[in-house]
C-alpha atoms as a PDB file:
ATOM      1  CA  UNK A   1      15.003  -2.492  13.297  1.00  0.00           C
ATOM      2  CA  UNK A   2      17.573  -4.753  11.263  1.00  0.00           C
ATOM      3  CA  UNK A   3      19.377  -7.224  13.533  1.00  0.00           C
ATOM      4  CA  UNK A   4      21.581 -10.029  12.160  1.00  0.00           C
ATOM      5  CA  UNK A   5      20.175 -13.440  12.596  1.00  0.00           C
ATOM      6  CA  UNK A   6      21.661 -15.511  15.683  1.00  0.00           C
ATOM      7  CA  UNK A   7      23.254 -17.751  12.704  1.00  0.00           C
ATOM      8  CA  UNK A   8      25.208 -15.543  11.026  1.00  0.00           C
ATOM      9  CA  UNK A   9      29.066 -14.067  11.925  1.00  0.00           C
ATOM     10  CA  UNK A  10      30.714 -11.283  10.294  1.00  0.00           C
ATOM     11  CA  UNK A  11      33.795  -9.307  10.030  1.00  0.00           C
ATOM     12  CA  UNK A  12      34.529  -6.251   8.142  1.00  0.00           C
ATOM     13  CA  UNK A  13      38.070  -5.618   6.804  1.00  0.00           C
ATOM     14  CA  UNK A  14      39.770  -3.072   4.190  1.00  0.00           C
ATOM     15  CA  UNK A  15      38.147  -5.261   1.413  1.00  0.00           C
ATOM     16  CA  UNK A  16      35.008  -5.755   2.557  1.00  0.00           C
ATOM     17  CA  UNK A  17      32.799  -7.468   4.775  1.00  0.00           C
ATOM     18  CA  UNK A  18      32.500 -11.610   4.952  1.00  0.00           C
ATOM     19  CA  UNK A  19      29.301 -12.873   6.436  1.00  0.00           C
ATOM     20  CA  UNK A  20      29.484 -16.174   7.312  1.00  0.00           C
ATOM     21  CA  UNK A  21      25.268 -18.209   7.590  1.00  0.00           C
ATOM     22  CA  UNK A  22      26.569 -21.158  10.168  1.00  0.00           C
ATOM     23  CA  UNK A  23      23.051 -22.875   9.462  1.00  0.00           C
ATOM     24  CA  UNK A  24      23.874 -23.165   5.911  1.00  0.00           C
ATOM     25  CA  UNK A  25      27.594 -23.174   6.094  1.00  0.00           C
ATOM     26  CA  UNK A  26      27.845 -20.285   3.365  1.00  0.00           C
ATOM     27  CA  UNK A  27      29.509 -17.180   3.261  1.00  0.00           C
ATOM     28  CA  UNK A  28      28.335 -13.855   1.587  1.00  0.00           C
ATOM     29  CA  UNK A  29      31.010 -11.706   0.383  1.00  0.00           C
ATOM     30  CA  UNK A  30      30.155  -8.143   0.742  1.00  0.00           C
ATOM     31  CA  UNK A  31      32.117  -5.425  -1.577  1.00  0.00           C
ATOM     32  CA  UNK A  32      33.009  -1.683  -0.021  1.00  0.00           C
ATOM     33  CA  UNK A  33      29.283  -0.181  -0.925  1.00  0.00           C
ATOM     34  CA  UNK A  34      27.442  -3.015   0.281  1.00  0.00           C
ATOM     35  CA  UNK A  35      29.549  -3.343   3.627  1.00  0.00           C
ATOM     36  CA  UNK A  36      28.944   0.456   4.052  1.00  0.00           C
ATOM     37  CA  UNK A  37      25.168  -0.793   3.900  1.00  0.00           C
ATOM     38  CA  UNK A  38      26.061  -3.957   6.377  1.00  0.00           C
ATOM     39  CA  UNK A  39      28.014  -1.593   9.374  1.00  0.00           C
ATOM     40  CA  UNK A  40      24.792   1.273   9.296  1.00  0.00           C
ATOM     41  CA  UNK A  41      22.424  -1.379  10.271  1.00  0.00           C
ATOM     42  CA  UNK A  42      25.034  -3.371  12.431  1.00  0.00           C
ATOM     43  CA  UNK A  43      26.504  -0.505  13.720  1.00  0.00           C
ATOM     44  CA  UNK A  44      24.267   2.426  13.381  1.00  0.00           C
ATOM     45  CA  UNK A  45      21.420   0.800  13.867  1.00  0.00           C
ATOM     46  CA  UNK A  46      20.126   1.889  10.509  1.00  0.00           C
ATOM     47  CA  UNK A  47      20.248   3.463   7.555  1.00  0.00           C
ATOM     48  CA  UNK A  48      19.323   7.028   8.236  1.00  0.00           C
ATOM     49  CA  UNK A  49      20.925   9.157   6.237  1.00  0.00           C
ATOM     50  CA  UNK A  50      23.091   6.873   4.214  1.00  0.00           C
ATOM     51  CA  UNK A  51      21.463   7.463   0.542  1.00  0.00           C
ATOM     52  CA  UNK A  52      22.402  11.407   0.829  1.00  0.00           C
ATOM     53  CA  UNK A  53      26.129  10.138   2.215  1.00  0.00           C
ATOM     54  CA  UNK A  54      26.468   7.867  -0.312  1.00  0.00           C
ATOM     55  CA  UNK A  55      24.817   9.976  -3.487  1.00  0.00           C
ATOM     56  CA  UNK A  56      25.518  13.732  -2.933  1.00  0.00           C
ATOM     57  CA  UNK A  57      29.444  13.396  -2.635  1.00  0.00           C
ATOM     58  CA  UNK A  58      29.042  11.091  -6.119  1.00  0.00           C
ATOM     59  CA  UNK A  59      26.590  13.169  -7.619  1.00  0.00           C
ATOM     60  CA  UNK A  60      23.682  10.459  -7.393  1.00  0.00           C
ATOM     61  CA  UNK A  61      19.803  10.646  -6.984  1.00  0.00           C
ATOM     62  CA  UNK A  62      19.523  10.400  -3.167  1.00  0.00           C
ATOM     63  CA  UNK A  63      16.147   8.502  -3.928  1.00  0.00           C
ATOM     64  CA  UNK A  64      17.830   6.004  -6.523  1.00  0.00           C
ATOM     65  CA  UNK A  65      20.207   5.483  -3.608  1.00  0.00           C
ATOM     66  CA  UNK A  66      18.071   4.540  -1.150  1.00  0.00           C
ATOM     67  CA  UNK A  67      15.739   2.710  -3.488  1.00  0.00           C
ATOM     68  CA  UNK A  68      18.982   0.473  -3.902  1.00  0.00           C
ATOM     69  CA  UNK A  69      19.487   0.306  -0.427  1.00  0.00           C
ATOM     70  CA  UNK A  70      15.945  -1.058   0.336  1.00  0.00           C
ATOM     71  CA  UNK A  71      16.232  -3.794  -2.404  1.00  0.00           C
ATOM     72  CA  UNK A  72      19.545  -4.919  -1.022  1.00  0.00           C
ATOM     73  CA  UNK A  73      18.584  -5.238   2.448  1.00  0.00           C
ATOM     74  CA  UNK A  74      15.483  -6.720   1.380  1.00  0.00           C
ATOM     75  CA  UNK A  75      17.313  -9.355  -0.333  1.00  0.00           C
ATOM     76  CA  UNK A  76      19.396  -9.896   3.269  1.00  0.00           C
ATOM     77  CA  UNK A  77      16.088 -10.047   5.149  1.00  0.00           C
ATOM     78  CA  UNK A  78      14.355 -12.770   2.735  1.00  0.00           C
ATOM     79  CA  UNK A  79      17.677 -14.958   2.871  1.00  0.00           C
ATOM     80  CA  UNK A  80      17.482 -15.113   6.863  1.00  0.00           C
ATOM     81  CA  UNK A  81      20.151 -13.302   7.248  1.00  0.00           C
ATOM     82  CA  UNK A  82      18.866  -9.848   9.017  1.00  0.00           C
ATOM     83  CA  UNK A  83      15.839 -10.328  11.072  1.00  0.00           C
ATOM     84  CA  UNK A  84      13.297  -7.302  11.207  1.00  0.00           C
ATOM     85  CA  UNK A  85      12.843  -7.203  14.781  1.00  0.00           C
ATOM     86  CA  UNK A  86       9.850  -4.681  14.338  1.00  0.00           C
ATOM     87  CA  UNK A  87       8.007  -7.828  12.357  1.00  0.00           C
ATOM     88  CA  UNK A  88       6.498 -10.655  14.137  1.00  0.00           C
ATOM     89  CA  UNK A  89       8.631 -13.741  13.406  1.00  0.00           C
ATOM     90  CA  UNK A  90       6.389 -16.757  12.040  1.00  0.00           C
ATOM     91  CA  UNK A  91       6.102 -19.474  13.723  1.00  0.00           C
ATOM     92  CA  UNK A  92       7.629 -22.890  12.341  1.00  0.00           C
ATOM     93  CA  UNK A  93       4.682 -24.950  11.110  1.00  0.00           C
ATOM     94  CA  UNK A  94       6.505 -28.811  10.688  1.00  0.00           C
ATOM     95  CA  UNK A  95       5.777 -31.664  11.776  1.00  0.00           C
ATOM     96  CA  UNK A  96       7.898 -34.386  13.735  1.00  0.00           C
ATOM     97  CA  UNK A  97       8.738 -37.271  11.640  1.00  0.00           C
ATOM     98  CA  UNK A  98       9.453 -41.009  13.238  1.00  0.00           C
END
């Protein structure tokens, strides 16, 4: 399951959705497809079903859809910004400076 990371706020509005990393002080700005993606995992709790809602009213591969989908929330997952909670989180290997 896709969580957001403890670091990161959002809001969704008619525009889109901002996400806001505290730990890095940047913000993501997410257009109307993308925050469709962003409120089935924070909302939903995933993204069952979303490539056929997305594709078959547009007349889009399902599979292209949710190939896009992946990718995307991929790319949120390697910038810390979901967490997969079903993946064991690595432990911080650094050492203390003086």
């Amino acid at each position: 399951m896709l969580t957001p990371a403890d670091h990161i706020h959002h809001a969704t509005g008619p525009q889109g959705t901002a996400v806001l990393d505290v730990r890095r002080g940047r913000w993501l700005m997410l257009d109307a497809d993308a925050s469709r993606i962003w409120r089935a995992v924070t909302v939903r709790g995933g993204t069952a079903g979303l490539a056929d809602e997305i594709a078959v009213p547009t007349g889009q591969d399902p599979q292209q859809v949710s190939g896009r989908i992946t990718a995307f929330l991929d790319e949120l997952v390697a910038a810390g910004v979901l967490i997969d909670t079903s993946r064991p989180q690595r432990a911080w290997r650094g050492r203390w400076r003086r």
